[in-house]
Each structure stands twice: as C-alpha cells, then as structure tokens.
N, C-alpha and C. Protein backbone atom coordinates (compact mmCIF):
# COMPACT_ATOMS: atom_id res chain seq x y z
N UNK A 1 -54.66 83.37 -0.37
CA UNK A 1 -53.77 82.32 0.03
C UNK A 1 -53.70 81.28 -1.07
N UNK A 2 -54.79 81.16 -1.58
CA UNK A 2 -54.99 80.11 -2.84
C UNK A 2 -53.70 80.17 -3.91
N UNK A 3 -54.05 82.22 -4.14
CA UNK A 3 -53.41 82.54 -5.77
C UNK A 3 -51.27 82.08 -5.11
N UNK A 4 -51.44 82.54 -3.57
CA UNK A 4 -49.95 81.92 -3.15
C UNK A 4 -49.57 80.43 -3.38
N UNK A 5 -49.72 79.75 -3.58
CA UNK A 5 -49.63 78.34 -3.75
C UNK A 5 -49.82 77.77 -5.36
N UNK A 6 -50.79 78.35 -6.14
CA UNK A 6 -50.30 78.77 -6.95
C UNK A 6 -49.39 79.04 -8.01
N UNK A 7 -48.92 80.25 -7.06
CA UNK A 7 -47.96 80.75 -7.89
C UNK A 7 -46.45 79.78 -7.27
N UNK A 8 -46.45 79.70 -6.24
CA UNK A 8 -45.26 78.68 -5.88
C UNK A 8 -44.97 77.44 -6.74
N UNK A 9 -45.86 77.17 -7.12
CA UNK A 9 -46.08 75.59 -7.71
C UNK A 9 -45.89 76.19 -9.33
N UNK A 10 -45.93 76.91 -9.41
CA UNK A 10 -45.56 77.13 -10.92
C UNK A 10 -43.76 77.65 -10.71
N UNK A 11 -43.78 78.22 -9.89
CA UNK A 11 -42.43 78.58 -10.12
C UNK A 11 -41.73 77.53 -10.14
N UNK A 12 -41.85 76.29 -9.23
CA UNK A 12 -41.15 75.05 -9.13
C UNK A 12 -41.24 74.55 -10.14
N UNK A 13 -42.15 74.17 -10.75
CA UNK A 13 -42.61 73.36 -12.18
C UNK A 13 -41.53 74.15 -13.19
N UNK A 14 -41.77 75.10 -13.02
CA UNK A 14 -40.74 76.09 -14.40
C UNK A 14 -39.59 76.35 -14.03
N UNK A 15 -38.84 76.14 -12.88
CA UNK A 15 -37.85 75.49 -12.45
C UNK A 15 -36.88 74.05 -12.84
N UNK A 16 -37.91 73.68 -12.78
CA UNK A 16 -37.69 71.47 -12.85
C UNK A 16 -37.54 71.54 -14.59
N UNK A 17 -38.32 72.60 -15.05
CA UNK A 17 -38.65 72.14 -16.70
C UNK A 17 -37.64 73.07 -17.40
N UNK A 18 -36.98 74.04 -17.03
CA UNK A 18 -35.71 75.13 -17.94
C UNK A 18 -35.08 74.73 -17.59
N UNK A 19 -34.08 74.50 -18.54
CA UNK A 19 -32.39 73.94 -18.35
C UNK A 19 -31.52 74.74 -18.98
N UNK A 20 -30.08 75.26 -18.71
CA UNK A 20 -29.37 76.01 -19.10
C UNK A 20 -29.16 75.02 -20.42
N UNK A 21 -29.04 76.01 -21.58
CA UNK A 21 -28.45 75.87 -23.23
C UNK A 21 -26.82 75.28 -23.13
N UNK A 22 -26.04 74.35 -23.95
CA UNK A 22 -25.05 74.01 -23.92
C UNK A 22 -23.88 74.64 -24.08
N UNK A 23 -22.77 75.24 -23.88
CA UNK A 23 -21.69 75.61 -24.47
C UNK A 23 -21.48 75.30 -26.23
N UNK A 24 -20.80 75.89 -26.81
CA UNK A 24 -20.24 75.12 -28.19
C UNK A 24 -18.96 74.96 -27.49
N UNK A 25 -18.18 73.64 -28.19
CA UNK A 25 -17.17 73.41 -28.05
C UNK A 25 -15.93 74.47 -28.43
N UNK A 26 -16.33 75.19 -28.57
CA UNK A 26 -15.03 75.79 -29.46
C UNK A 26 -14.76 77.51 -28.65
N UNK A 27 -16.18 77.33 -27.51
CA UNK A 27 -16.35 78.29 -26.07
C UNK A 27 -15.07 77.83 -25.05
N UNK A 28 -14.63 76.60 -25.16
CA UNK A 28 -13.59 76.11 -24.27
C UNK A 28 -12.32 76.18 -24.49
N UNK A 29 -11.20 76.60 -23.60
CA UNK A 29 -10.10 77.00 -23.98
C UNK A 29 -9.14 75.56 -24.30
N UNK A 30 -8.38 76.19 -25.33
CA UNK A 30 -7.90 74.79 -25.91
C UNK A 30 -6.83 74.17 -24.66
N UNK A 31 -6.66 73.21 -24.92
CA UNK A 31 -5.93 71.87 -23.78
C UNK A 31 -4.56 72.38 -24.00
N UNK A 32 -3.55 72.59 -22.49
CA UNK A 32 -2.42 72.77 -22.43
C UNK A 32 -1.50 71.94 -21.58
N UNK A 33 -0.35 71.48 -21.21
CA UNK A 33 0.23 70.73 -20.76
C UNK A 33 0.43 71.62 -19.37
N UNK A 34 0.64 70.67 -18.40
CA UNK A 34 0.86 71.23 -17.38
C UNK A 34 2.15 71.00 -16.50
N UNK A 35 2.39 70.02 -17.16
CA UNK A 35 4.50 69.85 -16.45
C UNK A 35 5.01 69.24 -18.25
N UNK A 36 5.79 69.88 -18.35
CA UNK A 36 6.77 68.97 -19.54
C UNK A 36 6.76 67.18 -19.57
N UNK A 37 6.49 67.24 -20.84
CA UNK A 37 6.45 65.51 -21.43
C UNK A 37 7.56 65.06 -20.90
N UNK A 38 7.34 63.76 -20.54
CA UNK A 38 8.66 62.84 -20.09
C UNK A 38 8.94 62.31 -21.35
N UNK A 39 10.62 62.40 -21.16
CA UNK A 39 11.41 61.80 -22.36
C UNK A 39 11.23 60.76 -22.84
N UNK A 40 11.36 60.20 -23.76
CA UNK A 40 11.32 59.05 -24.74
C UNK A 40 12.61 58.17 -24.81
N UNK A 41 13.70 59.50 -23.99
CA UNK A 41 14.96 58.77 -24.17
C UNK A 41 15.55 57.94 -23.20
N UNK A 42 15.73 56.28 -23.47
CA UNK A 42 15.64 55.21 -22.54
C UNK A 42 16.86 55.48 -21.74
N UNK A 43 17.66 56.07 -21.97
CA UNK A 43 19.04 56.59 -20.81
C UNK A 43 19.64 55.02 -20.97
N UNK A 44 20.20 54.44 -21.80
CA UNK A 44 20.75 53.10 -22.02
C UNK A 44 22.11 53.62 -21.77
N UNK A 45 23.03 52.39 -20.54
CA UNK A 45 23.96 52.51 -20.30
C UNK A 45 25.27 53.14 -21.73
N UNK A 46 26.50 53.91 -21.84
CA UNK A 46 27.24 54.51 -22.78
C UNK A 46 28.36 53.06 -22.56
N UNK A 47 28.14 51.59 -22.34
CA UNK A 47 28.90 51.03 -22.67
C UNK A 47 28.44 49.60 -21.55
N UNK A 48 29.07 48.37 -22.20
CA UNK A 48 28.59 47.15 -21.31
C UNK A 48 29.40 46.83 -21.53
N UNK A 49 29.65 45.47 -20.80
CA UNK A 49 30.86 44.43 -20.09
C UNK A 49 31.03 43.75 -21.76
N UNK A 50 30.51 43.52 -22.81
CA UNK A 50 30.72 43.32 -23.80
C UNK A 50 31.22 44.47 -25.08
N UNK A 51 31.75 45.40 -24.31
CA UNK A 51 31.85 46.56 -25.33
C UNK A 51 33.33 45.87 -25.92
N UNK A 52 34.00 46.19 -26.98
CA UNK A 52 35.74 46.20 -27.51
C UNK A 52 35.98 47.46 -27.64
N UNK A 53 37.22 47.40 -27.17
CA UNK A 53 38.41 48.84 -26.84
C UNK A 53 37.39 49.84 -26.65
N UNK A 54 36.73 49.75 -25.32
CA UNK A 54 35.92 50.49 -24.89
C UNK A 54 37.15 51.30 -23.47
N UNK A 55 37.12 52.58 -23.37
CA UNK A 55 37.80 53.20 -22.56
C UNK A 55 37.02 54.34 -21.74
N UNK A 56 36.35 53.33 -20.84
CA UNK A 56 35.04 54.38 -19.81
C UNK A 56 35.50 55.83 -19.45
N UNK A 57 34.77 56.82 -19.54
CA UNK A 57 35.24 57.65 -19.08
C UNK A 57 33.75 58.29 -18.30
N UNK A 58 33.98 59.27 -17.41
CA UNK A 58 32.62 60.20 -17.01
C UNK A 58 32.25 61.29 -17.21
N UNK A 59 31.98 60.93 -19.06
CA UNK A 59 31.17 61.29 -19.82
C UNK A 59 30.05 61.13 -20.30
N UNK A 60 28.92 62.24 -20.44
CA UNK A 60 27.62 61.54 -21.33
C UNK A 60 27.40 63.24 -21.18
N UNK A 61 27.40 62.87 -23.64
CA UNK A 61 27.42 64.38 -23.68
C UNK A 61 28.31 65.48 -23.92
N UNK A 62 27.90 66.25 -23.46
CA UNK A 62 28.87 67.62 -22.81
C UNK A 62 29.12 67.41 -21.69
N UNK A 63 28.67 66.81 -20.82
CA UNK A 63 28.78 66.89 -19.46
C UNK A 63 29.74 65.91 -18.64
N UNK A 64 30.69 66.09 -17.85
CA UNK A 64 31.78 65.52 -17.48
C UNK A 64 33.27 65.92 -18.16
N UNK A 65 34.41 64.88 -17.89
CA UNK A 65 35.83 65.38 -18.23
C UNK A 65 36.59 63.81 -17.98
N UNK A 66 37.56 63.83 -18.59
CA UNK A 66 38.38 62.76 -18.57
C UNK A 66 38.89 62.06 -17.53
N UNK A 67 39.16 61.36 -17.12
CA UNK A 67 39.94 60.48 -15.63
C UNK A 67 41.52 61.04 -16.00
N UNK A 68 42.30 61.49 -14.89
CA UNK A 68 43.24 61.73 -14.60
C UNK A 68 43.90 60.66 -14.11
N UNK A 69 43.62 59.95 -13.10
CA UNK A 69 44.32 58.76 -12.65
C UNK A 69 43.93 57.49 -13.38
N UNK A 70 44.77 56.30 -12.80
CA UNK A 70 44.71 55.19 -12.72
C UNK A 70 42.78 54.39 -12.85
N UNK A 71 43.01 53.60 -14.01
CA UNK A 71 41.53 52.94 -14.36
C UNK A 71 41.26 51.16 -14.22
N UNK A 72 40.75 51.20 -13.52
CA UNK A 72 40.34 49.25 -13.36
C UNK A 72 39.20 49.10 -14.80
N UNK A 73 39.48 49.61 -15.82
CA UNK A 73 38.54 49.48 -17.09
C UNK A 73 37.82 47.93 -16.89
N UNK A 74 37.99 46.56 -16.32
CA UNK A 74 36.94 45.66 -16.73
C UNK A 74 36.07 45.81 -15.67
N UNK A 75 36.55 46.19 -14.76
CA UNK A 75 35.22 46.45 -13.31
C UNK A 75 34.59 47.65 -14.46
N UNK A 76 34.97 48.77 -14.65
CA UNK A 76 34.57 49.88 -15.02
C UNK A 76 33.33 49.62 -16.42
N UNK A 77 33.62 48.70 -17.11
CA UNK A 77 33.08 47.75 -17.90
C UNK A 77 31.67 47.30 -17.67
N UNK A 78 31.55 46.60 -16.22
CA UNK A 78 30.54 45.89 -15.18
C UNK A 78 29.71 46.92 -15.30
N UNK A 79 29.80 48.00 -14.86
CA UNK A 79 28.60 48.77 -14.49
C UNK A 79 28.61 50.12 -14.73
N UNK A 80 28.29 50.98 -15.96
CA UNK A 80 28.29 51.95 -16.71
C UNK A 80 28.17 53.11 -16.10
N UNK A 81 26.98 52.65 -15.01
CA UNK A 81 26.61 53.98 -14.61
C UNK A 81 27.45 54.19 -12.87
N UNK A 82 28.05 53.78 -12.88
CA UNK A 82 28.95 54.59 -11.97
C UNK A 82 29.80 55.96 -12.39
N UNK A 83 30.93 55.60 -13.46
CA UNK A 83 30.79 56.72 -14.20
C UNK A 83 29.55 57.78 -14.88
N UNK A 84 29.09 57.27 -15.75
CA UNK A 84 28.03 57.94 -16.09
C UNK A 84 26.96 57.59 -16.04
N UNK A 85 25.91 57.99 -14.83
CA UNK A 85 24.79 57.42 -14.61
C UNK A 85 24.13 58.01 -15.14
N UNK A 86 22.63 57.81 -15.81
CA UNK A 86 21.42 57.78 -16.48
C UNK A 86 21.42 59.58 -15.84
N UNK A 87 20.70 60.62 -17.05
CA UNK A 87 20.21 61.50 -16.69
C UNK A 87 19.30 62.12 -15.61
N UNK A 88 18.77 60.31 -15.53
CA UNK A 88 17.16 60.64 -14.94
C UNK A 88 17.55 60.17 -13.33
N UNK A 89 18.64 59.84 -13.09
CA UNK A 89 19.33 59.45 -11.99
C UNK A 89 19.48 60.70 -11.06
N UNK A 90 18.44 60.40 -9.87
CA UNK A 90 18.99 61.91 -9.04
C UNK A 90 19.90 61.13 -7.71
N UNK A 91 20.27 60.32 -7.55
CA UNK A 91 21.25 59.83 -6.51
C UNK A 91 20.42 59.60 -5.38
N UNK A 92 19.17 59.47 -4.80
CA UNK A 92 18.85 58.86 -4.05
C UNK A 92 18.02 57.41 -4.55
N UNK A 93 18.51 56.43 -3.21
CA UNK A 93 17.99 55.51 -3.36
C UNK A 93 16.28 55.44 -3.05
C-alpha cells in the first residue's frame, strides 16, 4: 500500500513539472481575411447645390440612364442622392 502512494505522488509531481514544448511560429497557418475590406471610397455626393451648369442625371458610373422627362434641376441640385444615391446605400432606413 506504501509503494501505491508512492507511486501516485510521483505521477502527480511529474505531471505539475512537464509542460508541452512550444509551436514555432511559422507551424501556424498564415492570417486570411474573412469578409472583404470595406472601401476607402467616401461615396461623396456626384454634385451639390453649388455645382455650375451642372445637369443631374441618375447616373454614377455605368450604372443608370438619362431622364426622359421634365427636370426641377435646382431642387435636383439640393440633394444628390436622390438621383444617385451612395453605393453603400441599401434603401432602408
């Protein structure tokens, strides 16, 4: 019963006292992104109430087409992104 106790007490001791060895750094897989970088690009209105012979249209880009009808251009002036709102614009408030 003695040599049992013992041997328990050593196993614990040599337990408490081995520690697993470190990785090298270069064991770890290199760092990857996990959603795409957000743009840099400030989406600044394509025209302000101070623009000259500015003729709004809803365009930005490739994307959009010319006004067919009738234009209130100085309201249209006021606020850019009615016509062309910011990319990053998903239409809810």
């Amino acid at each position: 019963m003695h040599s049992w106790s013992l041997l328990s007490s050593l196993a614990v001791v040599a337990s408490a006292v081995a520690q697993p060895q470190p990785s090298a750094p270069s064991a770890a897989p290199a760092a990857t992104p996990t959603v795409p970088y957000a743009s840099d690009d400030p989406n600044y209105g394509l025209w302000t109430a101070n623009s000259i012979d500015a003729n709004p249209q809803p365009v930005r880009g490739g994307l959009g087409a010319d006004l067919l009808g009738p234009q209130n251009i100085p309201l249209e002036l006021e606020n850019s992104n009615t016509l062309a709102p910011p990319t990053t614009d998903n239409g809810h408030v």
